[in-house]
N, C-alpha and C. Protein backbone atom coordinates (compact mmCIF):
# COMPACT_ATOMS: atom_id res chain seq x y z
N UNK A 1 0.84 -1.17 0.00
CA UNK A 1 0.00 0.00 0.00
C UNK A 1 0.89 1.24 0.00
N UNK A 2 0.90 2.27 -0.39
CA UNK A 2 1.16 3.35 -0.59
C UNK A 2 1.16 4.32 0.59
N UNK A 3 2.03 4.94 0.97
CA UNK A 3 1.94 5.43 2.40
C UNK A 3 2.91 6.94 1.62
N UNK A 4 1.82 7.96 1.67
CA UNK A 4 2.53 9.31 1.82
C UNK A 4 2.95 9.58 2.68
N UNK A 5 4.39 10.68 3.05
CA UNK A 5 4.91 11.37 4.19
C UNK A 5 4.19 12.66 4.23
N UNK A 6 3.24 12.87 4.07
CA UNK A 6 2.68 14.25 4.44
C UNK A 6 1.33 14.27 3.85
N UNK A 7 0.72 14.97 4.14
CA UNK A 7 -0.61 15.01 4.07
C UNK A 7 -0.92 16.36 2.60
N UNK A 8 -1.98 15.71 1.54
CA UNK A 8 -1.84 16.30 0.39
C UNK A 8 -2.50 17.77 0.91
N UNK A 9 -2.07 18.85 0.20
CA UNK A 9 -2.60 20.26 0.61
C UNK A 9 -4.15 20.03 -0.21
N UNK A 10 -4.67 20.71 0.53
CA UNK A 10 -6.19 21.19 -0.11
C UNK A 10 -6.52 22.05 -0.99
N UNK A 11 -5.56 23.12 -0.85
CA UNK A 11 -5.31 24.02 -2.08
C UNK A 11 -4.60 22.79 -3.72
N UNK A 12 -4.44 21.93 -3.45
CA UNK A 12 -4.14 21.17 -4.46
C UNK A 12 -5.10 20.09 -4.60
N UNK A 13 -5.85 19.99 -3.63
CA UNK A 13 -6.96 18.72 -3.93
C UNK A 13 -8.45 19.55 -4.10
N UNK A 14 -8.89 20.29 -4.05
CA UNK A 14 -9.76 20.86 -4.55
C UNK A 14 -9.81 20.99 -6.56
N UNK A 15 -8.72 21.94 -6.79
CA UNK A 15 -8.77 22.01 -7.67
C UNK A 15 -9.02 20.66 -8.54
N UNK A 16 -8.22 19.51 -8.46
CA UNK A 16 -8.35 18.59 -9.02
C UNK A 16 -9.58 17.84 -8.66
N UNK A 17 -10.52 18.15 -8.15
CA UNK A 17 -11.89 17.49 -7.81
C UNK A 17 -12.95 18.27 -8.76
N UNK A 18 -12.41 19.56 -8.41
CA UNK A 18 -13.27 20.31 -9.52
C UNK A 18 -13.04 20.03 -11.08
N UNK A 19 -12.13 19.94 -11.73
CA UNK A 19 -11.84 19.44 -12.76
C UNK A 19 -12.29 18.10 -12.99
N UNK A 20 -12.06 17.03 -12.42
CA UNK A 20 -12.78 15.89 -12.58
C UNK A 20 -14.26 15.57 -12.10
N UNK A 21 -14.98 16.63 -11.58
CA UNK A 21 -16.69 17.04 -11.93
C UNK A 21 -16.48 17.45 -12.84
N UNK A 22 -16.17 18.61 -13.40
CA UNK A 22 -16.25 19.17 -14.66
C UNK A 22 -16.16 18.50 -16.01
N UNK A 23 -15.07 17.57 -16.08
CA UNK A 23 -14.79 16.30 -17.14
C UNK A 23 -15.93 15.29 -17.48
N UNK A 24 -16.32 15.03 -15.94
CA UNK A 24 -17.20 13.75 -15.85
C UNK A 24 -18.53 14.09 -16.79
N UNK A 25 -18.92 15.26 -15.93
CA UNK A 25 -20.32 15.79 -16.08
C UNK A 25 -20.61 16.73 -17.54
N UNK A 26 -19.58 17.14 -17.99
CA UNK A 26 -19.69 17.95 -19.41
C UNK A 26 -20.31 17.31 -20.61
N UNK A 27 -19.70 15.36 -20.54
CA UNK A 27 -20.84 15.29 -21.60
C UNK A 27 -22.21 14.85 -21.68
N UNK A 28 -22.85 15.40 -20.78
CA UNK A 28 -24.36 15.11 -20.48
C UNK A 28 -25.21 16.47 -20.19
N UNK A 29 -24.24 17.64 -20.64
CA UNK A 29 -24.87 18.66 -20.40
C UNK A 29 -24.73 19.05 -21.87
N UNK A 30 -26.54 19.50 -22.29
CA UNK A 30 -26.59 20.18 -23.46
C UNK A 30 -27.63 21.01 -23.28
N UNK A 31 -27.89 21.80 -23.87
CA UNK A 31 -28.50 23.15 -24.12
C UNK A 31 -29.49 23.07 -25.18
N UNK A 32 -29.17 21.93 -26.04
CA UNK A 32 -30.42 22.02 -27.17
C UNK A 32 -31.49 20.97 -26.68
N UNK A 33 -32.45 21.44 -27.52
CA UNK A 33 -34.05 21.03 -26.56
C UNK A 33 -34.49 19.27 -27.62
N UNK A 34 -34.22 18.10 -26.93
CA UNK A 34 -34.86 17.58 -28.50
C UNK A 34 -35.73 17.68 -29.45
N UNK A 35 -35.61 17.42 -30.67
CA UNK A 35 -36.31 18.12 -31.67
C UNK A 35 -37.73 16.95 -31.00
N UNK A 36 -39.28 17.38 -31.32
CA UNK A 36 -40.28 17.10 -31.56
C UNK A 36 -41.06 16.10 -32.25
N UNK A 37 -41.41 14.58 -31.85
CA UNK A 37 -41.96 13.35 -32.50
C UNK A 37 -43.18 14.41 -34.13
N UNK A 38 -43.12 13.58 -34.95
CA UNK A 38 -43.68 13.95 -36.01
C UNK A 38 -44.84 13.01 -35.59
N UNK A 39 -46.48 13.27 -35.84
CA UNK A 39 -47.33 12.40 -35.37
C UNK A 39 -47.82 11.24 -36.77
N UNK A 40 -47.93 9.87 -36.31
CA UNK A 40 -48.95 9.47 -37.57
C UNK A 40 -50.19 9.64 -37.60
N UNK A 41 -50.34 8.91 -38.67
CA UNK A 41 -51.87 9.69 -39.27
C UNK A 41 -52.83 8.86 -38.24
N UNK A 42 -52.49 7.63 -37.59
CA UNK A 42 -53.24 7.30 -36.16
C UNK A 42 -53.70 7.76 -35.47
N UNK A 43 -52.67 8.37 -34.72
CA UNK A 43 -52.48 9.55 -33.92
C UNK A 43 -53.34 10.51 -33.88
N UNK A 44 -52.85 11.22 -34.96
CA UNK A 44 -53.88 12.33 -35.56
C UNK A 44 -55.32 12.44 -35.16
N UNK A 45 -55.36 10.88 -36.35
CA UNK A 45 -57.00 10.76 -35.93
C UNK A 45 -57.42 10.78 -34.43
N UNK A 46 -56.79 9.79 -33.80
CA UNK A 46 -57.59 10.01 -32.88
C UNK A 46 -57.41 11.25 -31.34
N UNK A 47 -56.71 12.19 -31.82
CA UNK A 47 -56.86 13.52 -31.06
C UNK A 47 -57.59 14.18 -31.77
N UNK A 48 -57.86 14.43 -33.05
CA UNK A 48 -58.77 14.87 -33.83
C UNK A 48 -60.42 14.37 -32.73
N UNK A 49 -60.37 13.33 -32.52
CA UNK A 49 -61.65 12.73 -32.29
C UNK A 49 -61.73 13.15 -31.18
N UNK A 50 -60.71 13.32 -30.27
CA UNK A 50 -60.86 13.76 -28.71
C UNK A 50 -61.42 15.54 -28.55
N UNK A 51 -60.46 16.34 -29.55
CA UNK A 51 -61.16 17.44 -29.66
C UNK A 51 -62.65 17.25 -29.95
N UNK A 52 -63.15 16.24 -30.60
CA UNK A 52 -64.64 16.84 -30.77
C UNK A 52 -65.52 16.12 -29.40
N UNK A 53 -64.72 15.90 -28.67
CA UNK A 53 -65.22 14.84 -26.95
C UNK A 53 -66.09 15.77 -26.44
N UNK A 54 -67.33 15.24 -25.85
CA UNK A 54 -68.25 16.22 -24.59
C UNK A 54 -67.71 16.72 -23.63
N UNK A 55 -66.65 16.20 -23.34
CA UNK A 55 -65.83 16.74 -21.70
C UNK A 55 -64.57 17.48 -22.21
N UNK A 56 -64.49 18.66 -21.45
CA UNK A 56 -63.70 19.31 -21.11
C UNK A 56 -62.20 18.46 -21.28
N UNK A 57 -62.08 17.80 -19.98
CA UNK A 57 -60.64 17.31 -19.64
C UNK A 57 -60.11 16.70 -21.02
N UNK A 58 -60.96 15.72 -21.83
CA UNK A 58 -60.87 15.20 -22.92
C UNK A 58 -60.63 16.22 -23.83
N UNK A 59 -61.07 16.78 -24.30
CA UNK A 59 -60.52 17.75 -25.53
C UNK A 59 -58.95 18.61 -24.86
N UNK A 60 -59.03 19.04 -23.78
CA UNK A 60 -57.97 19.32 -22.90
C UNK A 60 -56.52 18.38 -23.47
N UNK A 61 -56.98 17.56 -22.88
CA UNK A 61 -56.09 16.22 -22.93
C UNK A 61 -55.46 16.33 -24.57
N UNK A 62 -56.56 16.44 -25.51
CA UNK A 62 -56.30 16.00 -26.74
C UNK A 62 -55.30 17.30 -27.25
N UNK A 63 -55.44 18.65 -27.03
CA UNK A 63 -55.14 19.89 -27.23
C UNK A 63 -53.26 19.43 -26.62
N UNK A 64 -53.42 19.14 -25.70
CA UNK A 64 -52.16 19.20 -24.68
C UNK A 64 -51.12 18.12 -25.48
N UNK A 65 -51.70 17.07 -26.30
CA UNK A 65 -50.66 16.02 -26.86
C UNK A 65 -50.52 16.76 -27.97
N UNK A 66 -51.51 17.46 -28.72
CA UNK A 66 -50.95 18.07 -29.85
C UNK A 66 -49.90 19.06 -29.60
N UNK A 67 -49.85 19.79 -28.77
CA UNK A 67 -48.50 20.56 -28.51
C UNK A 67 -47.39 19.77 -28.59
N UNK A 68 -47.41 18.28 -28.33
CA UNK A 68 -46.17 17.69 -27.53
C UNK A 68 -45.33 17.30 -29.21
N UNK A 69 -46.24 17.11 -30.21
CA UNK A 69 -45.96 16.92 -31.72
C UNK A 69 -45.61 18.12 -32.64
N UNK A 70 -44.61 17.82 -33.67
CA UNK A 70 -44.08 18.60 -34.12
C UNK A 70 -45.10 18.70 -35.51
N UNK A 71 -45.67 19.98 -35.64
CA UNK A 71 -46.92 20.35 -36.48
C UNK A 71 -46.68 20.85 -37.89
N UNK A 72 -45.65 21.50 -37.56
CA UNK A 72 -45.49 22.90 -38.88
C UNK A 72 -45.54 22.32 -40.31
N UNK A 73 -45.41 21.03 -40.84
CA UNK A 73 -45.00 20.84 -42.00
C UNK A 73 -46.89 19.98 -41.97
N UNK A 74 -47.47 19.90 -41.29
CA UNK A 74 -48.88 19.20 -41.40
C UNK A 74 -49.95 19.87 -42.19
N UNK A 75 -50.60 18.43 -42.72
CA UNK A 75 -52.08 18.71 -44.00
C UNK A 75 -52.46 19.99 -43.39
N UNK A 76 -52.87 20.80 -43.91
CA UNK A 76 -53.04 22.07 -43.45
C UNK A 76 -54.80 22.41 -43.59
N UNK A 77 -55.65 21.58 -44.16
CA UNK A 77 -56.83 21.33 -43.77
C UNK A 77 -56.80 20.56 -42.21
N UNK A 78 -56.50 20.07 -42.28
CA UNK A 78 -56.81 19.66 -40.51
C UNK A 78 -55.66 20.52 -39.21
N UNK A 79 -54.38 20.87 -39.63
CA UNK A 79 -54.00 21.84 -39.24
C UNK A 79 -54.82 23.47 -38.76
N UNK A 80 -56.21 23.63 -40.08
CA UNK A 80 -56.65 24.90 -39.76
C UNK A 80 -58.12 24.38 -39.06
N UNK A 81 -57.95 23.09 -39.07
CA UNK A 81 -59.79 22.93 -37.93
C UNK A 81 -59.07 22.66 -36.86
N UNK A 82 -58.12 21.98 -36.62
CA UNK A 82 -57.47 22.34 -34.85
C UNK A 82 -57.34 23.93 -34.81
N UNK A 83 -56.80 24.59 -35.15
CA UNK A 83 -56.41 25.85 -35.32
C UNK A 83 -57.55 26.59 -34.45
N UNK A 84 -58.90 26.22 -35.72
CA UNK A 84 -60.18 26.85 -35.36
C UNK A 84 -60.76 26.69 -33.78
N UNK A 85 -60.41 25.02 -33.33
CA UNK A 85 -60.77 24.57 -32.32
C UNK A 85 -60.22 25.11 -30.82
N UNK A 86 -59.28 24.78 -31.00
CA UNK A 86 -57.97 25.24 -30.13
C UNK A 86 -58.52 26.77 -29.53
N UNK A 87 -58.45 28.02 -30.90
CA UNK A 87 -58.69 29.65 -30.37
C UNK A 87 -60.06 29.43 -29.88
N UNK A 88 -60.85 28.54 -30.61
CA UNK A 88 -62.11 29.44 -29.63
C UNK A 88 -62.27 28.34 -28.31
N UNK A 89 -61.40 27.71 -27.67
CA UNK A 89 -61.45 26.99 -26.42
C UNK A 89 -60.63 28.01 -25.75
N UNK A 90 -59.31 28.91 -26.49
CA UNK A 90 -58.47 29.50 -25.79
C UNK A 90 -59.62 30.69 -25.43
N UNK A 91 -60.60 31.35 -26.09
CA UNK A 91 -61.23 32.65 -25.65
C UNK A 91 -62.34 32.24 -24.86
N UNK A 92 -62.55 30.94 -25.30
CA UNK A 92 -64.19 30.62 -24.26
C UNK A 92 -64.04 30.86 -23.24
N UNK A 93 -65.19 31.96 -22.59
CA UNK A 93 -65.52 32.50 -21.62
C UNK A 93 -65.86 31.33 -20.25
N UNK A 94 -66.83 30.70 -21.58
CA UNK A 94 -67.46 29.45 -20.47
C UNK A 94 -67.47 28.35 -20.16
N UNK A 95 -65.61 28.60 -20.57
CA UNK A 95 -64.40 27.13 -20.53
C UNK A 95 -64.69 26.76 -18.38
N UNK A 96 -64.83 26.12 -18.39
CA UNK A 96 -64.81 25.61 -16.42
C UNK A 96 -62.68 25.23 -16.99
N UNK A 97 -62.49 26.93 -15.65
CA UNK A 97 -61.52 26.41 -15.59
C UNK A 97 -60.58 25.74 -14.21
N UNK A 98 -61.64 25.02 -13.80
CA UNK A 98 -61.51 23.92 -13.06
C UNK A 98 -61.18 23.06 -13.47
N UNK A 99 -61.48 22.52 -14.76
CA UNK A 99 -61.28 21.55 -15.22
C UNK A 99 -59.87 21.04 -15.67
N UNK A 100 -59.19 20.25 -15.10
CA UNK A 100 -57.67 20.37 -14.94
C UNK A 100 -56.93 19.32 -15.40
N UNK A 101 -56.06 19.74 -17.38
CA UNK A 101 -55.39 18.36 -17.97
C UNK A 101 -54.34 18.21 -17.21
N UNK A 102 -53.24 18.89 -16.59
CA UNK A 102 -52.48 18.13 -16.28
C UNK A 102 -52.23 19.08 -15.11
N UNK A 103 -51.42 18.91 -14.25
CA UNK A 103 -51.54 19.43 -13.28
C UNK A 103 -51.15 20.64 -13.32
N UNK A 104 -51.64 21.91 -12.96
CA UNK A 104 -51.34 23.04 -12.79
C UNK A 104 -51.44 24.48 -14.13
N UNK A 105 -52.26 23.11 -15.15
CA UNK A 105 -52.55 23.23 -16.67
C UNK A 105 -53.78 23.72 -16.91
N UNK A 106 -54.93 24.12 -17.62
CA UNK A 106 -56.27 24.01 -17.69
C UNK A 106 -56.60 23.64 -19.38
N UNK A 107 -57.63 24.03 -19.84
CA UNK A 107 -57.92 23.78 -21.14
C UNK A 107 -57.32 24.72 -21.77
N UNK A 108 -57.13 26.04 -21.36
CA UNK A 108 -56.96 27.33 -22.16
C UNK A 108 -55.61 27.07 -22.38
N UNK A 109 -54.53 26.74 -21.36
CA UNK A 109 -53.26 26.18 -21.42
C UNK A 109 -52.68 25.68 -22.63
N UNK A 110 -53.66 24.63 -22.43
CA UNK A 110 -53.42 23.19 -23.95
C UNK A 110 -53.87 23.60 -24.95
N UNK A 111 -55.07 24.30 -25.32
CA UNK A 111 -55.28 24.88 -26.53
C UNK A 111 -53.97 25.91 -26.46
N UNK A 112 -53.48 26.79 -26.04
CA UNK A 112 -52.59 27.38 -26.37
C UNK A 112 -51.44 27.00 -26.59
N UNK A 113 -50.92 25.89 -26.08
CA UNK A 113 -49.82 24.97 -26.53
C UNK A 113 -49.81 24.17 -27.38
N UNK A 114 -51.02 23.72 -28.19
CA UNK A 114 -51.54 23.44 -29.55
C UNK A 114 -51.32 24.33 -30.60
N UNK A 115 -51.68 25.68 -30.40
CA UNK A 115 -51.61 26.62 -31.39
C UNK A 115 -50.41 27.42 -31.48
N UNK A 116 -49.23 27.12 -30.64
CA UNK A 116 -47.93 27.42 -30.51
C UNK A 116 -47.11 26.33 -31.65
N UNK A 117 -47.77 25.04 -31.52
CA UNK A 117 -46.69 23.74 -32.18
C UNK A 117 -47.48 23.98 -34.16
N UNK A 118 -48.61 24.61 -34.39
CA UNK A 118 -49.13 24.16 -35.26
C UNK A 118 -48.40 25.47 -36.67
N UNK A 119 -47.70 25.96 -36.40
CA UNK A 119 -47.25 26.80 -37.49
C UNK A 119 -47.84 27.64 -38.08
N UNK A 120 -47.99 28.05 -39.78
CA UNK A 120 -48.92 28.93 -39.84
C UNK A 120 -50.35 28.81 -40.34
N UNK A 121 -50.73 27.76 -39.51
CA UNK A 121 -51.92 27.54 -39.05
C UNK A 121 -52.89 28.12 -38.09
N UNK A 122 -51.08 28.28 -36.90
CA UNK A 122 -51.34 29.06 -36.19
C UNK A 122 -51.26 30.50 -35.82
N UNK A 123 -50.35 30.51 -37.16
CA UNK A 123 -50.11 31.84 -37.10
C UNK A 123 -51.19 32.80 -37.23
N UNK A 124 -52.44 32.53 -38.03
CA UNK A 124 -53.48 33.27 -38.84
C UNK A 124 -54.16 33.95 -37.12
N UNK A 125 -53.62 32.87 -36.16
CA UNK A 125 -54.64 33.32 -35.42
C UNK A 125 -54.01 33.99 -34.11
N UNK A 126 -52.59 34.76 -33.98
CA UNK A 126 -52.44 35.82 -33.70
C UNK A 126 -52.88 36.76 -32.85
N UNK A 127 -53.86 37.31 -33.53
CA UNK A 127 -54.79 38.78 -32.75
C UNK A 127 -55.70 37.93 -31.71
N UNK A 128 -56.33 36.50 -32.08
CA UNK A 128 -57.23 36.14 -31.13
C UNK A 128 -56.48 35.48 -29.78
N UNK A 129 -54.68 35.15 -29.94
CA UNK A 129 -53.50 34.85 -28.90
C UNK A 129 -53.38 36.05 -28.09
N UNK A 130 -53.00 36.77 -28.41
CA UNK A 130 -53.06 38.76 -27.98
C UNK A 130 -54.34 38.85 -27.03
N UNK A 131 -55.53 39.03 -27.83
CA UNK A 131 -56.84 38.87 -27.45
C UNK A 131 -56.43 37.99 -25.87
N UNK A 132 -56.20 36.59 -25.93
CA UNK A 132 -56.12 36.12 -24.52
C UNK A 132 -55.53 36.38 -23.34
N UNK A 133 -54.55 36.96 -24.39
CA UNK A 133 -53.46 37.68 -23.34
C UNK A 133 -53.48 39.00 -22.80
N UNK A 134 -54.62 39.51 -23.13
CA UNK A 134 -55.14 40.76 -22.45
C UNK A 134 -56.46 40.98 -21.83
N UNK A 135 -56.83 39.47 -21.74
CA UNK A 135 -58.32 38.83 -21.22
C UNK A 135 -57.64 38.58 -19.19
N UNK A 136 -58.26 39.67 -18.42
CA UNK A 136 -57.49 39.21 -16.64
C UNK A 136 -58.23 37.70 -16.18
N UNK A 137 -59.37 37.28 -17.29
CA UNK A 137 -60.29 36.59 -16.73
C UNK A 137 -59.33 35.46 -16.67
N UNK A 138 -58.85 35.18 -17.67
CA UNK A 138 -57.94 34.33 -18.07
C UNK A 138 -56.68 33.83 -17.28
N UNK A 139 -56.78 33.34 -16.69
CA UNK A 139 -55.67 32.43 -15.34
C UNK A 139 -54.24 32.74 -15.56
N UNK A 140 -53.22 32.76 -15.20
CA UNK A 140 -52.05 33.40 -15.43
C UNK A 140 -50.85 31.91 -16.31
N UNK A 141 -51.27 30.75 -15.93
CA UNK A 141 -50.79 29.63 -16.33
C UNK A 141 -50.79 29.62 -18.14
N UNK A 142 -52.37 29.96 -18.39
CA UNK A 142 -52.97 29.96 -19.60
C UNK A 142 -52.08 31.17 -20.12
N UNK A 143 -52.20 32.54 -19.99
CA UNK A 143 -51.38 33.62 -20.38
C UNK A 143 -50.17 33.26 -20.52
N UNK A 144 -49.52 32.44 -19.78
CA UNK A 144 -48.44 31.83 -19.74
C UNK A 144 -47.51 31.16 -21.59
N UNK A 145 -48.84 30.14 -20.92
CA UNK A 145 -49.05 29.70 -22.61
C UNK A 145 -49.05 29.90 -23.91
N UNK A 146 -49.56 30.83 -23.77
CA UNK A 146 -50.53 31.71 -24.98
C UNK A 146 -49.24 32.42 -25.66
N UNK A 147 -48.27 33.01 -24.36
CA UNK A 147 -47.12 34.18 -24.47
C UNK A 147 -46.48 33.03 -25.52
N UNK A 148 -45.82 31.95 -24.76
CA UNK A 148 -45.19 31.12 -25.61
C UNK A 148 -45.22 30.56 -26.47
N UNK A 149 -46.88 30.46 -27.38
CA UNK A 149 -47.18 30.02 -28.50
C UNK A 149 -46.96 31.06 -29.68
N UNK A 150 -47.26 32.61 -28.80
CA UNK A 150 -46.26 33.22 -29.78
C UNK A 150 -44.92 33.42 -30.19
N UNK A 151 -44.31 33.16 -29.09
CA UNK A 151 -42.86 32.97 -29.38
C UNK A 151 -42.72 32.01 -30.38
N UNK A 152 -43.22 30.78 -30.48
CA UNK A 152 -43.22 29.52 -31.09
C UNK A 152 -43.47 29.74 -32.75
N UNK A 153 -44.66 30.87 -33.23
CA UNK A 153 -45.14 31.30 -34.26
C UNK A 153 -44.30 32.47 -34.60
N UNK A 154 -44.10 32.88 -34.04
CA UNK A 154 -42.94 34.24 -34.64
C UNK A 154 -42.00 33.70 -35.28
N UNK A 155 -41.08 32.57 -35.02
CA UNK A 155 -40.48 31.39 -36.37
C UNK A 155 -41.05 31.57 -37.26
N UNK A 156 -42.10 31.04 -37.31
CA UNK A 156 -43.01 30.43 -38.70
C UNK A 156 -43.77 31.10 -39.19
N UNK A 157 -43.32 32.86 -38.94
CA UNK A 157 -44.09 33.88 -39.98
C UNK A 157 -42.97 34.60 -40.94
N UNK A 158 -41.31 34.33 -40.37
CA UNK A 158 -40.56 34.83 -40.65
C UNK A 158 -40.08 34.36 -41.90
């Protein structure tokens, strides 16, 4: 076994601890976001079908996976009836926003994170995003949303 005569300084063992976190851990740190599942036409259909659901949480639900898919290059007939669907759930007055997709989320949320992923589909609809975002009725989570679906569309007008 190895037996030092003196005890290593700390001013010299620090540094070298920090460097070997730094080494270890550098290649698992990245900054880019993964790119976005493209949906099939499965898929599609059946969030398509959930938007037209009697319940709240359900169309919620369905709004909230379409965000999670990467939209912009999509049939653009069904691109502009989500579109349609999505804004007027984001302005409905007489959305219950109790009604809660995921936690801390509501409907207005997910429609707005729908109409952020859908390109310029979503772009057309703009003034009625604005519109929400200057609505106080409107929960701060949802505004939240809404802010970032324009960020998302400001790409895809440029």
């Amino acid at each position: 076994m190895l037996k030092l005569r003196r005890k290593p300084s700390p001013f010299l063992l620090f540094p070298l601890t920090l460097l070997l976190v730094f080494f270890l851990a550098s290649p698992w740190v990245s900054a880019k976001e993964p790119p976005k599942p493209k949906p099939q036409d499965w898929q599609i259909n059946g969030i398509i079908a959930a938007l037209d659901d009697g319940y709240d949480e359900v169309k919620g639900l369905g709004f909230w996976k379409l965000g999670e898919y990467e939209l912009k290059n999509f049939d653009k007939q069904k691109a502009e009836s989500i579109a349609q669907k999505a804004v007027k759930r984001l302005n409905d007055e007489k959305v219950d926003s109790s009604a809660r997709v995921t936690i801390g989320n509501d409907i207005r949320a997910s429609a707005a994170k729908a109409l952020g992923s859908l390109g310029e589909a979503g772009a057309k609809y703009v003034p009625d995003i604005l519109k929400s975002l200057n609505n106080k009725k409107i929960d701060v989570v949802s505004r939240g949303y809404a802010a970032e679906a324009l960020g998302n569309l400001g790409g895809s007008r440029c």
